[in-house]
PDB file of N, CA and C in Angstrom:
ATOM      1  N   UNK A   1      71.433   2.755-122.437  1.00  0.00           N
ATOM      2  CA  UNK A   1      70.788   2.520-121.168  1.00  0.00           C
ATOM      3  C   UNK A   1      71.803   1.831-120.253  1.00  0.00           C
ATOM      4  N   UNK A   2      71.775   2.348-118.840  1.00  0.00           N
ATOM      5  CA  UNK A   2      72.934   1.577-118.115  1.00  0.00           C
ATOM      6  C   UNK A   2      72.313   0.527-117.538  1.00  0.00           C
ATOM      7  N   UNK A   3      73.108  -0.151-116.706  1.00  0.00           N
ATOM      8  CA  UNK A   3      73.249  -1.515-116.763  1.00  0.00           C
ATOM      9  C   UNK A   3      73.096  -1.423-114.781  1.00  0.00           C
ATOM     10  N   UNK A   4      72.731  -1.600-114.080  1.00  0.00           N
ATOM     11  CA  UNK A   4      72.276  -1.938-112.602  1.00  0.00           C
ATOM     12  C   UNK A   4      72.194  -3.156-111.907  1.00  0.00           C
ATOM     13  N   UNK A   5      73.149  -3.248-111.212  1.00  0.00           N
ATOM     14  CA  UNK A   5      73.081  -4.605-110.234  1.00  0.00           C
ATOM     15  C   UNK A   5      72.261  -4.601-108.807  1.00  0.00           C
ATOM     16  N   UNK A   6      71.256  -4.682-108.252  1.00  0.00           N
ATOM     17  CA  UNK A   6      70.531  -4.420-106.747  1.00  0.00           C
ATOM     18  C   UNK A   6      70.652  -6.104-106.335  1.00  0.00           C
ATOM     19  N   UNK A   7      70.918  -5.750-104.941  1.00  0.00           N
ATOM     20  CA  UNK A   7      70.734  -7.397-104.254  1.00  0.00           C
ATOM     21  C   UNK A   7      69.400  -6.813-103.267  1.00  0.00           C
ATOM     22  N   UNK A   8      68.622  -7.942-103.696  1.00  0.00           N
ATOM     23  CA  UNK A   8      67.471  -8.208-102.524  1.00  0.00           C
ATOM     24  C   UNK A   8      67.283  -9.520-101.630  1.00  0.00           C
ATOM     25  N   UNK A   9      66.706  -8.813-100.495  1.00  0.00           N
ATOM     26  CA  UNK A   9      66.178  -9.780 -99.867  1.00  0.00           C
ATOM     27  C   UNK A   9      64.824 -11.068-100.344  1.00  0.00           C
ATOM     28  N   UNK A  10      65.777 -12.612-100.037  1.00  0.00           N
ATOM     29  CA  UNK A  10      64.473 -13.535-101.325  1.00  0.00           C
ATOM     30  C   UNK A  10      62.911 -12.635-101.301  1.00  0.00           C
ATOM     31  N   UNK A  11      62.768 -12.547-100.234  1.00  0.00           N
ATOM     32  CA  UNK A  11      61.170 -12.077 -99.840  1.00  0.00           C
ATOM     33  C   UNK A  11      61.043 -11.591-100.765  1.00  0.00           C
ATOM     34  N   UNK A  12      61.750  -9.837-100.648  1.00  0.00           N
ATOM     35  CA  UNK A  12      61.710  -8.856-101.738  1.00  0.00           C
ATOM     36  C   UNK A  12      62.197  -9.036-103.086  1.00  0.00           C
ATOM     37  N   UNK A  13      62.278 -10.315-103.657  1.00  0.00           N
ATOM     38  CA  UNK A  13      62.654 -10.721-104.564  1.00  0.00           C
ATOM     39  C   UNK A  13      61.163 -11.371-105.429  1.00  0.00           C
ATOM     40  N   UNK A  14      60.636 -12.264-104.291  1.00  0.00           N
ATOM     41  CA  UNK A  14      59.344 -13.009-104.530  1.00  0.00           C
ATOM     42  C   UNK A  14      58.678 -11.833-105.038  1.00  0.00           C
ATOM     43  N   UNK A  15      58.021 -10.612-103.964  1.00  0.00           N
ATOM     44  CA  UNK A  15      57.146  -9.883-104.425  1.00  0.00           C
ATOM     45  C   UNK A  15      57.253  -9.080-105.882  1.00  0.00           C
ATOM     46  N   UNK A  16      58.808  -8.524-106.139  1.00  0.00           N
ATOM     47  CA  UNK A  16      58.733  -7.852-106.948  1.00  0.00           C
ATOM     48  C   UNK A  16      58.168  -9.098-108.583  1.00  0.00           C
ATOM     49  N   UNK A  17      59.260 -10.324-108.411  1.00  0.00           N
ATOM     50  CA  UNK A  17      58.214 -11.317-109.649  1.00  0.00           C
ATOM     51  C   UNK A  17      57.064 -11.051-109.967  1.00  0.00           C
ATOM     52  N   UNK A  18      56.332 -11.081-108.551  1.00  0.00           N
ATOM     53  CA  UNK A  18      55.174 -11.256-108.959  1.00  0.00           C
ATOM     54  C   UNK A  18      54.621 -10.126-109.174  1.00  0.00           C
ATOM     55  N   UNK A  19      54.672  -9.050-108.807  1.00  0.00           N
ATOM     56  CA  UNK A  19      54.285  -7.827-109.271  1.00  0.00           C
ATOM     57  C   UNK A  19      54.471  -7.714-110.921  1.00  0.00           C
ATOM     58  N   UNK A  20      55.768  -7.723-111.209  1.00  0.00           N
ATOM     59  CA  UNK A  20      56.085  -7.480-112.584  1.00  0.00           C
ATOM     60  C   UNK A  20      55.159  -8.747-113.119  1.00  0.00           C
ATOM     61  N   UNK A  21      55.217  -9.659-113.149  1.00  0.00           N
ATOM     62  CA  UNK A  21      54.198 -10.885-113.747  1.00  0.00           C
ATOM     63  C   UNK A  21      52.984 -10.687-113.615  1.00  0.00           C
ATOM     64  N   UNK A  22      52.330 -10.087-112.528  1.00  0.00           N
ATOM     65  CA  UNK A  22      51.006  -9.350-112.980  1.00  0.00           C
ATOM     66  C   UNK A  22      50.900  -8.215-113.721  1.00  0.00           C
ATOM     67  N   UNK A  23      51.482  -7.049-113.333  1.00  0.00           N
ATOM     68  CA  UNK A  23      52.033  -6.170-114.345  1.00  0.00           C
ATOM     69  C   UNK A  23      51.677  -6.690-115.797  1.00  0.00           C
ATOM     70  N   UNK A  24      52.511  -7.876-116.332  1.00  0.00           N
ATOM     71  CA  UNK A  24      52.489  -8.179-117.453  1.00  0.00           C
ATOM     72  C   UNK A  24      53.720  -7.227-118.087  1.00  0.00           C
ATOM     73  N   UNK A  25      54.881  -7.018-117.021  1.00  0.00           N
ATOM     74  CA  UNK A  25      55.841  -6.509-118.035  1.00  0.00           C
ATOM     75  C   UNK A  25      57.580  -7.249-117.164  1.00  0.00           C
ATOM     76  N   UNK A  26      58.564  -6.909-117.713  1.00  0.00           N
ATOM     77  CA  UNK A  26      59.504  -7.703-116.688  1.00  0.00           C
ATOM     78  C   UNK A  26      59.930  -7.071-115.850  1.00  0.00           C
ATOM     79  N   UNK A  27      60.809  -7.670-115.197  1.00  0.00           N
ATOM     80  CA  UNK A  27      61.185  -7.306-114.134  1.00  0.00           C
ATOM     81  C   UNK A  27      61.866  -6.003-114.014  1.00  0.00           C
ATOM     82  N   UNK A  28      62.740  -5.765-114.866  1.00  0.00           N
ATOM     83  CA  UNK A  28      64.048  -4.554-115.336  1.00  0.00           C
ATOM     84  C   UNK A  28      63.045  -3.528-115.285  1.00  0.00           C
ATOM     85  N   UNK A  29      61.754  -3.583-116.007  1.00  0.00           N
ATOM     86  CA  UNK A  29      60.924  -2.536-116.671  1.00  0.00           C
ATOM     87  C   UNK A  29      60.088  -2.108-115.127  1.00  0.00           C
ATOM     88  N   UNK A  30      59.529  -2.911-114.570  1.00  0.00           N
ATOM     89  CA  UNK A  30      58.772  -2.904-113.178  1.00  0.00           C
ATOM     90  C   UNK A  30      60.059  -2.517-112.514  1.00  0.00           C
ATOM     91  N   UNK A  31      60.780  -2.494-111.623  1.00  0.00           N
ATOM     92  CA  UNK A  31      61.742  -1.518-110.864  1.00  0.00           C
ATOM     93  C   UNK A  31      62.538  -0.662-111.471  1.00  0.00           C
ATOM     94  N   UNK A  32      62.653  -0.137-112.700  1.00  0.00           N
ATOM     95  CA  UNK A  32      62.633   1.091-113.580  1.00  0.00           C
ATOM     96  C   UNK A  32      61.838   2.302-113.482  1.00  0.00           C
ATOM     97  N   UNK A  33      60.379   1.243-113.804  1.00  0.00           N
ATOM     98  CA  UNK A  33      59.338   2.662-113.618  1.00  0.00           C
ATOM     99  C   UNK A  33      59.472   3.286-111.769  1.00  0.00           C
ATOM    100  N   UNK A  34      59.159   1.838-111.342  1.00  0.00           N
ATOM    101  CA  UNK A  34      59.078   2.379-109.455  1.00  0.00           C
ATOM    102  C   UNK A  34      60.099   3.255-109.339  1.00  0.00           C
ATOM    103  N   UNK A  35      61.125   3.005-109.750  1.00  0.00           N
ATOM    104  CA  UNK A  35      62.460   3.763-109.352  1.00  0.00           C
ATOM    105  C   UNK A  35      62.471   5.183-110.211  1.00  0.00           C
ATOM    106  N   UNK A  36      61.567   5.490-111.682  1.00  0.00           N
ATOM    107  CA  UNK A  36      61.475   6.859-111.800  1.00  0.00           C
ATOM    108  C   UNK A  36      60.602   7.338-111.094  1.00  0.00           C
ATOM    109  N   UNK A  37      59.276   6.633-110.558  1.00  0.00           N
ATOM    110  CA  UNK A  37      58.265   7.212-110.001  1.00  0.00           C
ATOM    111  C   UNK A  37      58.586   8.152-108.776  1.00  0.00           C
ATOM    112  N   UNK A  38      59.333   7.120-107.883  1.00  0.00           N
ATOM    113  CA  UNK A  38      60.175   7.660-106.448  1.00  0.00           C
ATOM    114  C   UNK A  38      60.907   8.938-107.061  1.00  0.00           C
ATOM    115  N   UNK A  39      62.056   8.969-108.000  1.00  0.00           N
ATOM    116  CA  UNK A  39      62.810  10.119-108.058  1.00  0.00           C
ATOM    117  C   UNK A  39      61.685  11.536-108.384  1.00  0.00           C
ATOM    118  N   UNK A  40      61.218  11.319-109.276  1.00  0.00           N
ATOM    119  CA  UNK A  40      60.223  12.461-109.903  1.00  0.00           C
ATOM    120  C   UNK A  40      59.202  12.983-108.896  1.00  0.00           C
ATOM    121  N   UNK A  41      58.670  12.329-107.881  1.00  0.00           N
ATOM    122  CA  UNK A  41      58.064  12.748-106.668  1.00  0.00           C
ATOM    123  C   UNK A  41      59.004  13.201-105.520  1.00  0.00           C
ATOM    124  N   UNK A  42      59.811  12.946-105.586  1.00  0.00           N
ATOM    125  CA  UNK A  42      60.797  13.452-104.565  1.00  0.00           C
ATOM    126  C   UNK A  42      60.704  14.594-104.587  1.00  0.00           C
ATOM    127  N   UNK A  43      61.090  15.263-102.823  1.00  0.00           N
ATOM    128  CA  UNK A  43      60.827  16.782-103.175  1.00  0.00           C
ATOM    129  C   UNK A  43      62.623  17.006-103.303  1.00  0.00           C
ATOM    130  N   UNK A  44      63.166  18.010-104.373  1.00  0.00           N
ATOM    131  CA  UNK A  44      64.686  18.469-103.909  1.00  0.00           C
ATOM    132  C   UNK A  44      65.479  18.887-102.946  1.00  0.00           C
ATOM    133  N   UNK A  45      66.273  18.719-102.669  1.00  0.00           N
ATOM    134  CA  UNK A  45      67.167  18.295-101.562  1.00  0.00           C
ATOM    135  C   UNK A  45      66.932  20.165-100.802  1.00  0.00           C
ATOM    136  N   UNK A  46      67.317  21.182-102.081  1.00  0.00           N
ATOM    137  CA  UNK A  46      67.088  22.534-101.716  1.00  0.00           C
ATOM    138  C   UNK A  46      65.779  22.684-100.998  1.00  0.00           C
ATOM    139  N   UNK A  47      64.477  21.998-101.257  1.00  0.00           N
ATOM    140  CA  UNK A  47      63.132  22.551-100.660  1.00  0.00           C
ATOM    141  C   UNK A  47      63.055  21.954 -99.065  1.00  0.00           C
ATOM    142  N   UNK A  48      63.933  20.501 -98.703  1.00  0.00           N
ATOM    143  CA  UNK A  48      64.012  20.036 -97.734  1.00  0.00           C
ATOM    144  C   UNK A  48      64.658  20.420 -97.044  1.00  0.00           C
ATOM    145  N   UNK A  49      65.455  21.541 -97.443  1.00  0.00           N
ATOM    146  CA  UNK A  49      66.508  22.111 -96.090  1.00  0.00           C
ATOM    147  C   UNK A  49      66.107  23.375 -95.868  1.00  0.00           C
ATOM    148  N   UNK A  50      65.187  23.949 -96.275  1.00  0.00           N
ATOM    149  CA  UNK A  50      64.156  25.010 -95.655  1.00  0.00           C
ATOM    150  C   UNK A  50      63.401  24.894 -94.104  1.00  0.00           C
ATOM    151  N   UNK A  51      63.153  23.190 -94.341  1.00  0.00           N
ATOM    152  CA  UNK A  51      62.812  22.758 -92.660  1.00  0.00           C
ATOM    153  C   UNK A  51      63.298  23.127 -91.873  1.00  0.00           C
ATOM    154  N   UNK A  52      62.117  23.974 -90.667  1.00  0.00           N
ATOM    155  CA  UNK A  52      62.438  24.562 -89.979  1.00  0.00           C
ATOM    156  C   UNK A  52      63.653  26.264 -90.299  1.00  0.00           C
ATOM    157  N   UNK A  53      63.622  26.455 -91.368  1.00  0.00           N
ATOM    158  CA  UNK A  53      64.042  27.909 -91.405  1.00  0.00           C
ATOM    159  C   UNK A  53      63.219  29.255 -90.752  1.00  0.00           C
ATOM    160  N   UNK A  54      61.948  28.654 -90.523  1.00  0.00           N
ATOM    161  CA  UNK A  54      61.192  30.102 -90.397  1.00  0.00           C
ATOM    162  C   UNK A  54      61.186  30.125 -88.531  1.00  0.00           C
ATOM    163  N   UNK A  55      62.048  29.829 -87.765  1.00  0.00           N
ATOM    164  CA  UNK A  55      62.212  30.036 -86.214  1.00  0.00           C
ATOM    165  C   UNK A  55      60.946  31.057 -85.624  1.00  0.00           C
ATOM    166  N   UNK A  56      60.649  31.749 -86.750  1.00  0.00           N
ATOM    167  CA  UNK A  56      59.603  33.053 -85.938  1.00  0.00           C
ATOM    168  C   UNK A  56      58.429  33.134 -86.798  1.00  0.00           C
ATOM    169  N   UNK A  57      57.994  31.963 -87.265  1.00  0.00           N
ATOM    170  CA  UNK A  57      56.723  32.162 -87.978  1.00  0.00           C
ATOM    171  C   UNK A  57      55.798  31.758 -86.757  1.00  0.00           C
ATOM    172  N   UNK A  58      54.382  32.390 -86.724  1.00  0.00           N
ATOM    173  CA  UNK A  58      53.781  32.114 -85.897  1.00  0.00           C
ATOM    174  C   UNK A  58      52.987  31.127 -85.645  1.00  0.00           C
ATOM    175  N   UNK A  59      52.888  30.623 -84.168  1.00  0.00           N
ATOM    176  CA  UNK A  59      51.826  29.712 -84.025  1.00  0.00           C
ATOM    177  C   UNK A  59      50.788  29.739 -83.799  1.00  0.00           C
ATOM    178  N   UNK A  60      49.338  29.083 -83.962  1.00  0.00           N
ATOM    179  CA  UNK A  60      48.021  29.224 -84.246  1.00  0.00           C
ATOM    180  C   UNK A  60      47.184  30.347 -83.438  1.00  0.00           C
ATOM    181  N   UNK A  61      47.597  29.544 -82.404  1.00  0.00           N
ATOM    182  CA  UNK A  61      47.072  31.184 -81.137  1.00  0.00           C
ATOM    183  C   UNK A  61      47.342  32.540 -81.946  1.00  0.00           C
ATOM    184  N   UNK A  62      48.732  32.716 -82.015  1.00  0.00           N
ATOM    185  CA  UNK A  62      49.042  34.055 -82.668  1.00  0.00           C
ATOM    186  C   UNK A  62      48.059  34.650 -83.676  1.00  0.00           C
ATOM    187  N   UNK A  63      48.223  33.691 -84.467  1.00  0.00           N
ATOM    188  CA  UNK A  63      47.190  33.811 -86.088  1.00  0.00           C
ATOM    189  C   UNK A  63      45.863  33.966 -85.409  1.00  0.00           C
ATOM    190  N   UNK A  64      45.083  33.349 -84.340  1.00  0.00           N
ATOM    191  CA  UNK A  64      43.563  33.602 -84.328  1.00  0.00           C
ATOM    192  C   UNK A  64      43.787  35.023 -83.538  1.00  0.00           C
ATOM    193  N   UNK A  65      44.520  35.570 -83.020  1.00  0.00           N
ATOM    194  CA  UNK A  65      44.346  36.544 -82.278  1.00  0.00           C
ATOM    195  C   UNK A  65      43.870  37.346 -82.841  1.00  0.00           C
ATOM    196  N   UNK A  66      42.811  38.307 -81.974  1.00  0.00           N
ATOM    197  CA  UNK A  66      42.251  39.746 -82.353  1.00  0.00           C
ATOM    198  C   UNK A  66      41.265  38.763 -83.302  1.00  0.00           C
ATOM    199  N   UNK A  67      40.598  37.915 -83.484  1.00  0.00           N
ATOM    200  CA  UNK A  67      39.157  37.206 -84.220  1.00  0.00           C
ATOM    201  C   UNK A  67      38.299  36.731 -83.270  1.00  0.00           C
ATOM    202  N   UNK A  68      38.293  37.215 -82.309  1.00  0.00           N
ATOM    203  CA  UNK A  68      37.050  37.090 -81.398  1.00  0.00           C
ATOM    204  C   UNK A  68      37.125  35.313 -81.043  1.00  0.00           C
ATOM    205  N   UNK A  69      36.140  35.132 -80.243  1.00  0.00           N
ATOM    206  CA  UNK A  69      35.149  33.910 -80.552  1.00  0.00           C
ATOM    207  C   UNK A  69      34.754  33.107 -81.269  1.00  0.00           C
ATOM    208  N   UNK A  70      34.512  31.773 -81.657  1.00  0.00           N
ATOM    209  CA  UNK A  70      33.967  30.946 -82.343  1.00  0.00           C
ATOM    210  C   UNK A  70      32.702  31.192 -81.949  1.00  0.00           C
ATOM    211  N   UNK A  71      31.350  30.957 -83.278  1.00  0.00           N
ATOM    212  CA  UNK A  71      30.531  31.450 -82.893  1.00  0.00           C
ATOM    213  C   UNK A  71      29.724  29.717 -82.688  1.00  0.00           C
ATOM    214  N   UNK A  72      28.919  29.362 -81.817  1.00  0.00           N
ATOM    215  CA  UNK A  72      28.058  28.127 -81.230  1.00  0.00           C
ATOM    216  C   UNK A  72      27.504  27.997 -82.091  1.00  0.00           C
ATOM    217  N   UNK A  73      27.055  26.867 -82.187  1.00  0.00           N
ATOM    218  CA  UNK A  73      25.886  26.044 -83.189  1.00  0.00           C
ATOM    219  C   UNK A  73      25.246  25.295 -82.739  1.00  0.00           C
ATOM    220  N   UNK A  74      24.625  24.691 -83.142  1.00  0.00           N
ATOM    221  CA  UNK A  74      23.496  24.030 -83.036  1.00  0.00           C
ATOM    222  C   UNK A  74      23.737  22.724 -83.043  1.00  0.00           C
ATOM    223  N   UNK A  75      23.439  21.685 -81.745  1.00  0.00           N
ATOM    224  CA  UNK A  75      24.006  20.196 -81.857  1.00  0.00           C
ATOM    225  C   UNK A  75      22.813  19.833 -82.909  1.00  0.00           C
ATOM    226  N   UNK A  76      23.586  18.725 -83.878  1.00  0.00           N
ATOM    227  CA  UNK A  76      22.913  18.090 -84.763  1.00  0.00           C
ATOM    228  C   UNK A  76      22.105  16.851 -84.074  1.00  0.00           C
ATOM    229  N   UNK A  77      22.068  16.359 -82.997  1.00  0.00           N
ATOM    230  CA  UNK A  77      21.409  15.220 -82.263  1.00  0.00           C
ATOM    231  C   UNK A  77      20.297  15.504 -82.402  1.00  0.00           C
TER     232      UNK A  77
END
């Protein structure tokens, strides 16, 4: 297992204690998990540079076109 040095700010120092001390586990182990949690939810770098690739996908107007009308209802008051 490697070995990690992070400098925090005291603040962010206070909270994480106490997190891990409620936790009930230490400190190393409490910004371990956070820090796999973040990577494993991350989306990959490849799916984020798709943003904005589709220049000519259409916008909503387009898509309702040729569906008529919304049809009225009935106020619930």
């Amino acid at each position: 297992m490697a070995n990690l040095t992070i400098y925090l700010p005291d603040e962010i120092e206070f909270k994480v204690r106490k997190a891990a001390s409620e936790s009930k586990v230490s400190i190393s182990k409490w910004v371990a998990d956070r820090i796999a949690t973040s990577v494993e939810s991350s989306l990959p770098p490849e799916f984020l540079a798709l943003a904005g690739a589709f220049p000519d996908f259409p916008d909503l107007e387009d898509l309702r076109r040729g569906y008529g009308e919304d049809a009225h209802s009935k106020s619930l008051d």
